[in-house]
N, C-alpha and C. Protein backbone atom coordinates (compact mmCIF):
# COMPACT_ATOMS: atom_id res chain seq x y z
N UNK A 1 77.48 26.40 -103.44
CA UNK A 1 76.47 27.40 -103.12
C UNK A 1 75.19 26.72 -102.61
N UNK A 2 74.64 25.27 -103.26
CA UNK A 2 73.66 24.87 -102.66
C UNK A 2 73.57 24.23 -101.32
N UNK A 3 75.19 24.09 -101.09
CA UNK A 3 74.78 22.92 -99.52
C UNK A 3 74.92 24.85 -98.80
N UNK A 4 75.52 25.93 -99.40
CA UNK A 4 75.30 26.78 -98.34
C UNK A 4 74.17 27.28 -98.19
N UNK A 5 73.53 27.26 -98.76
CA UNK A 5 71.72 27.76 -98.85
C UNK A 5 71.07 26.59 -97.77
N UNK A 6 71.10 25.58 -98.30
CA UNK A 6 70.61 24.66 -97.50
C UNK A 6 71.06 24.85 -96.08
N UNK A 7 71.72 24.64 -95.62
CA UNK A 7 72.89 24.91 -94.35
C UNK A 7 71.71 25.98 -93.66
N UNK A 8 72.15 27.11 -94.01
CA UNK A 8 71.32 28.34 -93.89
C UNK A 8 69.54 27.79 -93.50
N UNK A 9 69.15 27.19 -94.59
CA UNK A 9 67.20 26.82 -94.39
C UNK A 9 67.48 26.12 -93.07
N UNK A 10 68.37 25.13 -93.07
CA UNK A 10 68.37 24.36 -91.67
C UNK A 10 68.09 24.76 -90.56
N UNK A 11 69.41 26.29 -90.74
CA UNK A 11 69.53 26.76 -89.22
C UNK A 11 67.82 27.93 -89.08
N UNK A 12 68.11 28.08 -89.59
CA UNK A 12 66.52 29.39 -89.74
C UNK A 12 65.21 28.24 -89.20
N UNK A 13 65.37 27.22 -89.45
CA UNK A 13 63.99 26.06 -89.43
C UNK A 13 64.68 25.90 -87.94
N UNK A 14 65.38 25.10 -87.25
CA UNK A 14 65.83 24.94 -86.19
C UNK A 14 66.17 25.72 -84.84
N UNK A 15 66.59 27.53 -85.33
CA UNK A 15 66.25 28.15 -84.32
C UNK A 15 65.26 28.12 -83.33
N UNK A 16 64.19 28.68 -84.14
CA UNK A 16 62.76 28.83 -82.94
C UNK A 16 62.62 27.51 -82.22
N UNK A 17 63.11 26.30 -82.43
CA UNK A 17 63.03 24.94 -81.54
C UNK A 17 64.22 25.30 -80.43
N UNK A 18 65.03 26.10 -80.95
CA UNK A 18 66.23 25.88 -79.59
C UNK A 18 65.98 27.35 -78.61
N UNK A 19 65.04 28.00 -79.34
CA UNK A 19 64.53 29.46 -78.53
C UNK A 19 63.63 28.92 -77.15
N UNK A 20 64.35 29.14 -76.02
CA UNK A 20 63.24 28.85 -74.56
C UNK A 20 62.80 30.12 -74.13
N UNK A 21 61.16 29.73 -74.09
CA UNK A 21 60.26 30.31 -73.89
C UNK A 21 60.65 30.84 -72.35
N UNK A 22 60.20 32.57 -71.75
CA UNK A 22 60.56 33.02 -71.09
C UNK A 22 60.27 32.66 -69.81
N UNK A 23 58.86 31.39 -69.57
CA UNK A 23 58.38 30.98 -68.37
C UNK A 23 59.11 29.82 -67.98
N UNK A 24 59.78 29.15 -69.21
CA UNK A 24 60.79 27.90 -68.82
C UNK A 24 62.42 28.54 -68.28
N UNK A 25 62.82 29.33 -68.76
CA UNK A 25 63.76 30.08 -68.17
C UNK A 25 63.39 30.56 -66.82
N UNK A 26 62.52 30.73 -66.46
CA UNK A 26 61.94 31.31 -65.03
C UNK A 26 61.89 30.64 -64.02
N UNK A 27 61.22 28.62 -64.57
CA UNK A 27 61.31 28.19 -63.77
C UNK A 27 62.80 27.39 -63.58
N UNK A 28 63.56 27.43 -64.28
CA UNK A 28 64.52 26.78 -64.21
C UNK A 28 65.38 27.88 -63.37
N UNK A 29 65.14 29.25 -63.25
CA UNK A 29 65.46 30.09 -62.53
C UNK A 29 65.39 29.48 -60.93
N UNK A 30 63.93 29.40 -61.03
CA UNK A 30 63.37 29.12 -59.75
C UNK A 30 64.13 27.51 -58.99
N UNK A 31 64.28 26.30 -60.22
CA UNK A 31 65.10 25.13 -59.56
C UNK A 31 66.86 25.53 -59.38
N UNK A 32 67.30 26.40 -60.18
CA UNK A 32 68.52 26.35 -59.45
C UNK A 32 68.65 27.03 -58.41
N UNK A 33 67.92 28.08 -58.61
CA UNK A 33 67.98 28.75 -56.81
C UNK A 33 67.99 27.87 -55.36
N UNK A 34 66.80 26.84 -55.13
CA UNK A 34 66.44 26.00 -54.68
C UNK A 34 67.77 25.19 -54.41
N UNK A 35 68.26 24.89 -55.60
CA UNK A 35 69.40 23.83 -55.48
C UNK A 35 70.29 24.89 -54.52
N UNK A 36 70.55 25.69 -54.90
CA UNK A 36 71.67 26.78 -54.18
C UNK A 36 71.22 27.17 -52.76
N UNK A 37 70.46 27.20 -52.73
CA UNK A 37 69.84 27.20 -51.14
C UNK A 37 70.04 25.90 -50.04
N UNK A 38 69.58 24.77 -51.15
CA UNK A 38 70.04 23.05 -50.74
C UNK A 38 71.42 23.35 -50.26
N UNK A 39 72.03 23.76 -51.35
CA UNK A 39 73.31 23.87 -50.91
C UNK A 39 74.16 24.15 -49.99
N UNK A 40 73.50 25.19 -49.87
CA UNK A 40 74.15 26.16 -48.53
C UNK A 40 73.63 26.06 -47.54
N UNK A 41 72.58 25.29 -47.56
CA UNK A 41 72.08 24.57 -46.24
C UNK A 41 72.83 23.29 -45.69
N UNK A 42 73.38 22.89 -46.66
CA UNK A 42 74.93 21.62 -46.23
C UNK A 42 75.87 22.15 -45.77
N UNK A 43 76.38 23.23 -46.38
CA UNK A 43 77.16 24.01 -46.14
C UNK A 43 77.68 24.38 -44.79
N UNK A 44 76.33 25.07 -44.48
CA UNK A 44 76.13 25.49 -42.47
C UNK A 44 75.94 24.72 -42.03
N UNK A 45 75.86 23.13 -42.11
CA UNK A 45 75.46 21.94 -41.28
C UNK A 45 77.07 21.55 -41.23
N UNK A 46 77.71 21.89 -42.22
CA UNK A 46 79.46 21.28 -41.72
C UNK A 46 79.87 22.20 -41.20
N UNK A 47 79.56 23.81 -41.26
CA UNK A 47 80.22 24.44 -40.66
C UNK A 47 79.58 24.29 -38.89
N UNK A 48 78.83 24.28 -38.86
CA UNK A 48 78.18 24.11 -37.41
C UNK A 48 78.79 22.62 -36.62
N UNK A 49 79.08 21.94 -37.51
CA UNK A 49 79.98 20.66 -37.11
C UNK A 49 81.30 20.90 -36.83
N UNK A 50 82.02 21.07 -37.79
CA UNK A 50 83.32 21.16 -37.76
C UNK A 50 84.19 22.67 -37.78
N UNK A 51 83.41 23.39 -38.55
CA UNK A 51 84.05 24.75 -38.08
C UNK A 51 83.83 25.96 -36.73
N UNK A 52 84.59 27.02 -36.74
CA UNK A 52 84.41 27.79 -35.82
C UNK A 52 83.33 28.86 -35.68
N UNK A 53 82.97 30.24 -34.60
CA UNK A 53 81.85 30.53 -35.44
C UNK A 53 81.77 31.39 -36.27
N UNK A 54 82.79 31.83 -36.47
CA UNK A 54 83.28 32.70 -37.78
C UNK A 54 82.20 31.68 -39.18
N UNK A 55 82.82 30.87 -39.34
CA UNK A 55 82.47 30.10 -40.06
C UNK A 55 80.92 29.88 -40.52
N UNK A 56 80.42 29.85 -39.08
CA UNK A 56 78.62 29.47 -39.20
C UNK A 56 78.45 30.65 -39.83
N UNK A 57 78.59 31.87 -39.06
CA UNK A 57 78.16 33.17 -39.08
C UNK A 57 78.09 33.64 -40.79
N UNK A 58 79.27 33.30 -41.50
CA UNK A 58 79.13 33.92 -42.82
C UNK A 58 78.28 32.22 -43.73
N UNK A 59 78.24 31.03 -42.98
CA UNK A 59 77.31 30.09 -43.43
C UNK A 59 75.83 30.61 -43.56
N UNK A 60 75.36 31.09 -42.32
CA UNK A 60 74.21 31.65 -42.08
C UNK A 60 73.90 33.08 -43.20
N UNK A 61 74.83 33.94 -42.86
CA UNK A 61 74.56 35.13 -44.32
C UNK A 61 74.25 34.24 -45.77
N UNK A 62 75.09 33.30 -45.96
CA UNK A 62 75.05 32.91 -47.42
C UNK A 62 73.46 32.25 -47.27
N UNK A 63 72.96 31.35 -46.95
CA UNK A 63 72.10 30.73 -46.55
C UNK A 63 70.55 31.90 -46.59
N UNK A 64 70.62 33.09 -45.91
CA UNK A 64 69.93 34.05 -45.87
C UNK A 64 69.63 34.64 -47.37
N UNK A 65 70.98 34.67 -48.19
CA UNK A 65 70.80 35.53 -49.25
C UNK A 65 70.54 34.51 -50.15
N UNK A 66 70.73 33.32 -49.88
CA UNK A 66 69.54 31.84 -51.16
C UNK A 66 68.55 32.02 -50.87
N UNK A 67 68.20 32.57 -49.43
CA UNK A 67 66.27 32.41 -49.28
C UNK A 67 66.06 33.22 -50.29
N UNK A 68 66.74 34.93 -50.05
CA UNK A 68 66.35 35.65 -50.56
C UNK A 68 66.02 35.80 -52.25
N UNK A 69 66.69 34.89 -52.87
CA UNK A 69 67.14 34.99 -54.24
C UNK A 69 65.82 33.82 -54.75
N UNK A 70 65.90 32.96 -54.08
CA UNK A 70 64.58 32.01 -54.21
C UNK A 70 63.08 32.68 -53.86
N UNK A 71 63.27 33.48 -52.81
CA UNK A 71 61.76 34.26 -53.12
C UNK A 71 61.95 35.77 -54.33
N UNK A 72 62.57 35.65 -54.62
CA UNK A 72 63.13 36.89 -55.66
C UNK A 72 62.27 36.06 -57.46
N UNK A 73 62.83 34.98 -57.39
CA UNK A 73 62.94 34.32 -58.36
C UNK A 73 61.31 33.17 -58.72
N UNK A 74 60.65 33.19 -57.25
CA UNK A 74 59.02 33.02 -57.61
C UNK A 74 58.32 33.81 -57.95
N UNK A 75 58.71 34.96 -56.96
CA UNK A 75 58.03 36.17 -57.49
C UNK A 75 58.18 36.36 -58.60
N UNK A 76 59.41 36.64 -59.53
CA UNK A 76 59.11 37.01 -60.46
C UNK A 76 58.48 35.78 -61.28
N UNK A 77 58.34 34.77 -61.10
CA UNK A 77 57.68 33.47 -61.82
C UNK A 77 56.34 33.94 -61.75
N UNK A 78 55.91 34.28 -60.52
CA UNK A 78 54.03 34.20 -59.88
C UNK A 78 53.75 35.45 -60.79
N UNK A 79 54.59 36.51 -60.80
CA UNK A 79 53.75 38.01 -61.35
C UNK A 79 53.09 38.34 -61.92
N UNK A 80 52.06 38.96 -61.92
CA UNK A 80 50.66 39.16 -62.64
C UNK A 80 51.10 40.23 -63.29
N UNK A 81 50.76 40.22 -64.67
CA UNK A 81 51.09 41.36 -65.71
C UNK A 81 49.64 42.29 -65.38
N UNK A 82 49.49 43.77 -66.01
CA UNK A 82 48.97 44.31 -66.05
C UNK A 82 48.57 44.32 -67.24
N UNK A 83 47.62 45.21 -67.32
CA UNK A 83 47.18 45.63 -69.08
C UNK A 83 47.94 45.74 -70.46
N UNK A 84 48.48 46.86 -69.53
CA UNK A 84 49.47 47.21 -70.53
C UNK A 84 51.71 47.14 -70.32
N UNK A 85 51.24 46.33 -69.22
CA UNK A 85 52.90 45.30 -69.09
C UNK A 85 53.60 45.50 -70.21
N UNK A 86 52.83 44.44 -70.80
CA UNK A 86 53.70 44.03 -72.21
C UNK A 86 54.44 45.54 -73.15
N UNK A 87 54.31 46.66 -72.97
CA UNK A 87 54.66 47.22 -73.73
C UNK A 87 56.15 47.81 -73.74
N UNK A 88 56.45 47.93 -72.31
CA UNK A 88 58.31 48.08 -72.55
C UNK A 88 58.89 46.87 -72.59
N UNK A 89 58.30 45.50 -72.43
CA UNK A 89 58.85 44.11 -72.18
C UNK A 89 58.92 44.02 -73.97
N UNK A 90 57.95 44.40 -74.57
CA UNK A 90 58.30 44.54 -75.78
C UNK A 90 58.82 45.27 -77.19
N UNK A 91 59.59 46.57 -76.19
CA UNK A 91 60.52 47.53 -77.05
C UNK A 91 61.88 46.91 -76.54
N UNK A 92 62.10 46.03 -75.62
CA UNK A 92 63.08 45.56 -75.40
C UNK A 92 63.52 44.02 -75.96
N UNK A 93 62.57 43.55 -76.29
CA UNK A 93 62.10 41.74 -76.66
C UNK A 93 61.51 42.07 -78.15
N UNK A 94 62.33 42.46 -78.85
CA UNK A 94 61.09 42.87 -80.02
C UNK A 94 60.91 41.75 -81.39
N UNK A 95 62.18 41.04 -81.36
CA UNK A 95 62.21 39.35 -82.05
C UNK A 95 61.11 38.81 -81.07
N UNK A 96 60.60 38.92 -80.03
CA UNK A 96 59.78 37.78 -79.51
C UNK A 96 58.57 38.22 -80.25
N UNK A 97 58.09 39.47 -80.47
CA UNK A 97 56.83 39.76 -81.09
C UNK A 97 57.04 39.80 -82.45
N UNK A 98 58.21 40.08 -83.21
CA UNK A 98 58.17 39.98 -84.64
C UNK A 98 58.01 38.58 -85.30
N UNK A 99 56.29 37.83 -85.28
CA UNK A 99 56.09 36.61 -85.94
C UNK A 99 55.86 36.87 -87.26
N UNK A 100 56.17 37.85 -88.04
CA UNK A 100 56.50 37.59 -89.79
C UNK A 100 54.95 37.95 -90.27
N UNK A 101 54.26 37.52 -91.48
CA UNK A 101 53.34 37.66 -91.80
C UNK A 101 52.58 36.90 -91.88
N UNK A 102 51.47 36.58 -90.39
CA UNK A 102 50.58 35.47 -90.13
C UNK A 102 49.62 35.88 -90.09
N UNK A 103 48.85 35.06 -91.25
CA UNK A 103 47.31 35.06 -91.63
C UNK A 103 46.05 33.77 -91.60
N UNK A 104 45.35 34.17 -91.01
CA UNK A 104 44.01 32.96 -90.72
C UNK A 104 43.86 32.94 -92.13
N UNK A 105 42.70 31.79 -92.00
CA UNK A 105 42.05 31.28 -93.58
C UNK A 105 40.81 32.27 -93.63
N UNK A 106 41.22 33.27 -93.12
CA UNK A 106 39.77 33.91 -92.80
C UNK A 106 40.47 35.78 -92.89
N UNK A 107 39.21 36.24 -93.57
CA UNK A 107 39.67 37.82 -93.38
C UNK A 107 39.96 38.22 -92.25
N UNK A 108 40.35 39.38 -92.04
CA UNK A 108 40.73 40.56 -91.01
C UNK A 108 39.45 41.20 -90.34
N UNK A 109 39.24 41.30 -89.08
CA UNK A 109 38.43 41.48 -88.72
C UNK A 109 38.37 42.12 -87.27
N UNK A 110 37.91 43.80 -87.41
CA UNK A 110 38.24 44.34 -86.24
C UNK A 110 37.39 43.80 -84.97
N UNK A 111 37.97 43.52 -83.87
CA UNK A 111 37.05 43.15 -82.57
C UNK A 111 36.92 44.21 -81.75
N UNK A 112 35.76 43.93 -81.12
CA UNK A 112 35.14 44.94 -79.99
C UNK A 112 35.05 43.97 -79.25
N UNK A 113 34.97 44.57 -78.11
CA UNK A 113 34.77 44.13 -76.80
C UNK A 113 32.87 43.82 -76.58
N UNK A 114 32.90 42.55 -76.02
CA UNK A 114 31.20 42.92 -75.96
C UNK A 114 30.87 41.84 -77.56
N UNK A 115 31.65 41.86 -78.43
CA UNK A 115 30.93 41.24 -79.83
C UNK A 115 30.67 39.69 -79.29
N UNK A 116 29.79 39.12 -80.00
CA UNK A 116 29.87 37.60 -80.38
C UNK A 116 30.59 37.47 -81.17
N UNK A 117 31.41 36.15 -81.36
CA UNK A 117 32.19 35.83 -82.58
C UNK A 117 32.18 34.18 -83.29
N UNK A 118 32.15 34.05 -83.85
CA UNK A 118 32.01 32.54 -84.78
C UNK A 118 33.29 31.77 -83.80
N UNK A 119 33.19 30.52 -83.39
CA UNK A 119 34.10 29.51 -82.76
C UNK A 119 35.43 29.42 -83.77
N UNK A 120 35.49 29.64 -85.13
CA UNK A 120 36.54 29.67 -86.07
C UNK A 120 37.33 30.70 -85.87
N UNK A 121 37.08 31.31 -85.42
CA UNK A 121 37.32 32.58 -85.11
C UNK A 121 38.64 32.43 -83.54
N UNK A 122 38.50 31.69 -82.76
CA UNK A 122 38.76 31.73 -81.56
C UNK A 122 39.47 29.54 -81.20
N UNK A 123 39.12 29.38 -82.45
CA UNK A 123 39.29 27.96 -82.42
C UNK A 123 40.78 27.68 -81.60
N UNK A 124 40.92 26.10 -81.17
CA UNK A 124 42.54 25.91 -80.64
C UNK A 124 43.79 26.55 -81.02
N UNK A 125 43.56 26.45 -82.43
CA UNK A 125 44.98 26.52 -82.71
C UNK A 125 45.38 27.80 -82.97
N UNK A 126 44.35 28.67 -82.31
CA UNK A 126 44.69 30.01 -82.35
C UNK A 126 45.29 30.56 -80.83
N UNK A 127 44.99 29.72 -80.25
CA UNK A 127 45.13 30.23 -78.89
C UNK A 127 46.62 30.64 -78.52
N UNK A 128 47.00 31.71 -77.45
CA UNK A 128 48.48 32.09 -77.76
C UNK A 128 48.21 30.98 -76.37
N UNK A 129 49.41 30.09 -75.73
CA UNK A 129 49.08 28.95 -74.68
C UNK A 129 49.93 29.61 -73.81
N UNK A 130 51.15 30.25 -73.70
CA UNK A 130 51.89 31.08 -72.59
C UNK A 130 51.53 32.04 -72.53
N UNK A 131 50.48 33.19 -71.96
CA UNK A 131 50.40 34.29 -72.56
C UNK A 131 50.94 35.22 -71.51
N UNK A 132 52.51 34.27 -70.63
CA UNK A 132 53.21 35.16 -69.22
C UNK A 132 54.41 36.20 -70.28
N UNK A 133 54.47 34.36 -71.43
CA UNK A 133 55.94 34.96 -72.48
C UNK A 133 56.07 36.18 -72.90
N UNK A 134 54.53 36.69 -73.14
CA UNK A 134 53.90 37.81 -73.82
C UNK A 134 53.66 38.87 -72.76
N UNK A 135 53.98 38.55 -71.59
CA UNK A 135 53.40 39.78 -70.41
C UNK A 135 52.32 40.14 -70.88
N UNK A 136 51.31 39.10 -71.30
CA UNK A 136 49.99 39.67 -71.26
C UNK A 136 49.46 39.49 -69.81
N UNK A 137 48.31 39.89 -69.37
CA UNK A 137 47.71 39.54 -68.24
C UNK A 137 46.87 38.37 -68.15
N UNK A 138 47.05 37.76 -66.77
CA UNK A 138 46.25 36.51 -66.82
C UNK A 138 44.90 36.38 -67.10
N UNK A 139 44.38 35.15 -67.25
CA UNK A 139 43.06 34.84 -67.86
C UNK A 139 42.17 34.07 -66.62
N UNK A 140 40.77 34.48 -66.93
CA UNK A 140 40.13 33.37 -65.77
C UNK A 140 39.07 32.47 -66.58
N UNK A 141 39.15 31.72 -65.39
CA UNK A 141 38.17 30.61 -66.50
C UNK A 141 37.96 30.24 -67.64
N UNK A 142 37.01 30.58 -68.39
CA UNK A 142 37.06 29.99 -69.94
C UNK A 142 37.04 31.16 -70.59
N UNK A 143 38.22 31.81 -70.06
CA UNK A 143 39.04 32.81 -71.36
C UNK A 143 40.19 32.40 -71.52
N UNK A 144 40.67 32.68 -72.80
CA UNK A 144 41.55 32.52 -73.56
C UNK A 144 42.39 33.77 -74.57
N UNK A 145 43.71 33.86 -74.45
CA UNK A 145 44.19 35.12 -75.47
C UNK A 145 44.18 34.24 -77.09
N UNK A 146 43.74 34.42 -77.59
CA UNK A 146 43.24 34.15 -79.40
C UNK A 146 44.43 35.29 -80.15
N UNK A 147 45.00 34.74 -81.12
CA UNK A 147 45.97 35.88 -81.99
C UNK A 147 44.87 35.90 -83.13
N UNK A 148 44.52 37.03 -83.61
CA UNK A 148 43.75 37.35 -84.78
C UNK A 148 44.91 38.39 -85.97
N UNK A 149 45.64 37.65 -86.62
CA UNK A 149 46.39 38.42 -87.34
C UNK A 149 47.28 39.09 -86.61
N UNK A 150 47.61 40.54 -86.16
CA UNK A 150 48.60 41.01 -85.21
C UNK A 150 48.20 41.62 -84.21
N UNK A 151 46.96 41.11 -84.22
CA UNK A 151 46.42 41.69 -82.47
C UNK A 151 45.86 40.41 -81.85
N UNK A 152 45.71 40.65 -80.74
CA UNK A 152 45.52 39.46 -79.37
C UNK A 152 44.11 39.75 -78.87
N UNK A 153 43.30 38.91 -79.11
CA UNK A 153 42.06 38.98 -78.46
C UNK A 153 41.54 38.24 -77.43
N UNK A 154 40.89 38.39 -76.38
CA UNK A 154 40.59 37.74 -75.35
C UNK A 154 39.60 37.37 -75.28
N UNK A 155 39.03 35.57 -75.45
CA UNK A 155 37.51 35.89 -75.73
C UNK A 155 37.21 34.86 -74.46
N UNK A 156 35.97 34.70 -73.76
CA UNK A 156 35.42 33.64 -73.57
C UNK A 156 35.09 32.57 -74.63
N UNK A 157 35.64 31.07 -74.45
CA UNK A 157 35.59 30.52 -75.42
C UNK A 157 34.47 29.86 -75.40
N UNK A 158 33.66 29.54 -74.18
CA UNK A 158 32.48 29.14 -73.80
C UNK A 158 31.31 29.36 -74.88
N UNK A 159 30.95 31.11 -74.60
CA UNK A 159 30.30 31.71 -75.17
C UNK A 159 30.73 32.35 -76.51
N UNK A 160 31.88 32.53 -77.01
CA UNK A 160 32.47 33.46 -77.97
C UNK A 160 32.50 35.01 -77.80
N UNK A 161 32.18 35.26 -76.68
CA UNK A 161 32.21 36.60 -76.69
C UNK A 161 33.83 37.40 -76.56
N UNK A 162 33.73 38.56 -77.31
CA UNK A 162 35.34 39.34 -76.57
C UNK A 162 35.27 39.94 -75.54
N UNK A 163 35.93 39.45 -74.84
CA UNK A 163 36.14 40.42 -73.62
C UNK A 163 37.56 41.55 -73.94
N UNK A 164 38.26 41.33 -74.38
CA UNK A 164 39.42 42.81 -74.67
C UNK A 164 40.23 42.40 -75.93
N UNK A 165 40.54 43.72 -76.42
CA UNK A 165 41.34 43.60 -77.90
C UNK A 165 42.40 44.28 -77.30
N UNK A 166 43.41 44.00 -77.94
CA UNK A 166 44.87 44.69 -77.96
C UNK A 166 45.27 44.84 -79.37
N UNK A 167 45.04 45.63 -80.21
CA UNK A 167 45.65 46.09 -81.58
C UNK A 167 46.78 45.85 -81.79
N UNK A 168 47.43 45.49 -82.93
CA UNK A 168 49.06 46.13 -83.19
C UNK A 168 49.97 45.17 -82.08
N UNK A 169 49.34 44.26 -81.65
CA UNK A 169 50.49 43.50 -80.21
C UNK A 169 51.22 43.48 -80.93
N UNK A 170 51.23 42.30 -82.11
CA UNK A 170 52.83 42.26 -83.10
C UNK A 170 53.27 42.65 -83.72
N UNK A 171 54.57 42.38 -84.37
CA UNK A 171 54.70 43.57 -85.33
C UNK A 171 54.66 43.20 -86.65
C-alpha cells in the first residue's frame, strides 16, 4: 500500500512538469507547419524536374495549402485576446484555471482600478508570465497580469497602480 501511495505522490508532483503550456504548443504548431511547407517545396522542385504536369499541378496545390496552414497557424500564435476572451477558452480548459487553493502571505484584498498598491502586493513572483495561456489580453509596457488569490490584476509595476481587475478568473 505504501509504494502505491507513493507511486501516486510521484505522478501528481510530475504531471504539471509534463503539462505544455498552450503558447509552446502553438509554436511548435507554427515549426512543423514550416517544415511541411519546406517540404513540399522539394517536393515541386522534383516534380518540375522529373515529373509530368499533372504532377507539378497537384505539387503546386499541396504547396499552396502549407502556405495556407502556416499563415493559419501564426495567426493563431500572433492573436490578441480581448477582454473578455478568456471566458469560453475557459469553460472549455477548466483544469487550466483550476490552481487549487492559492494564498499570498498577505490578506485578500479587493482591487479597483485607479488604486495605488504596496510593491508586495504585485511583486515577481506573482506575476502570471504567459498571460496568451490564459487568453488574457496583452500588456504594454510596464504592466504586468499579478494573480491576487483567484483574480488577475493588471497593474503598472512602475508605479503600482491597477489598471484592471478580473474577479473569480480561477476557480
Amino acid at each position: 500500500m505504501r509504494k502505491f501511495v507513493l507511486t501516486a505522490l510521484m505522478a501528481a508532483v510530475a504531471m504539471p512538469a509534463i503539462a505544455v503550456p498552450a503558447s509552446a504548443q502553438s509554436q511548435r504548431e507554427v515549426r512543423e507547419s514550416r517544415q511541411d511547407l519546406r517540404e513540399e517545396r522539394r517536393e515541386m522542385r522534383q516534380a518540375q524536374r522529373y515529373g509530368d504536369g499533372r504532377d507539378v499541378r497537384r505539387e503546386r496545390r499541396d504547396v499552396r495549402q502549407a502556405r495556407q496552414e502556416v499563415r493559419e497557424d501564426v495567426r493563431d500564435r500572433n492573436r490578441v485576446y480581448g477582454r473578455n476572451d478568456w471566458r469560453a477558452y475557459r469553460n472549455t480548459n477548466r483544469n487550466l484555471y483550476a490552481r487549487g487553493n492559492w494564498n499570498a502571505p498577505f490578506r485578500y484584498n479587493q482591487f479597483r482600478a485607479g488604486a495605488r498598491i504596496a510593491p508586495a502586493f504585485y511583486g515577481q513572483r506573482y506575476w502570471i508570465n504567459d498571460p496568451w495561456r490564459y487568453r488574457l489580453p496583452q500588456v504594454r509596457g510596464n504592466q504586468r497580469w499579478v494573480r491576487h488569490y483567484n483574480d488577475v490584476v493588471l497593474v503598472d509595476y512602475r508605479r503600482g497602480i491597477v489598471i484592471d481587475t478580473i474577479r473569480g478568473f480561477y476557480f
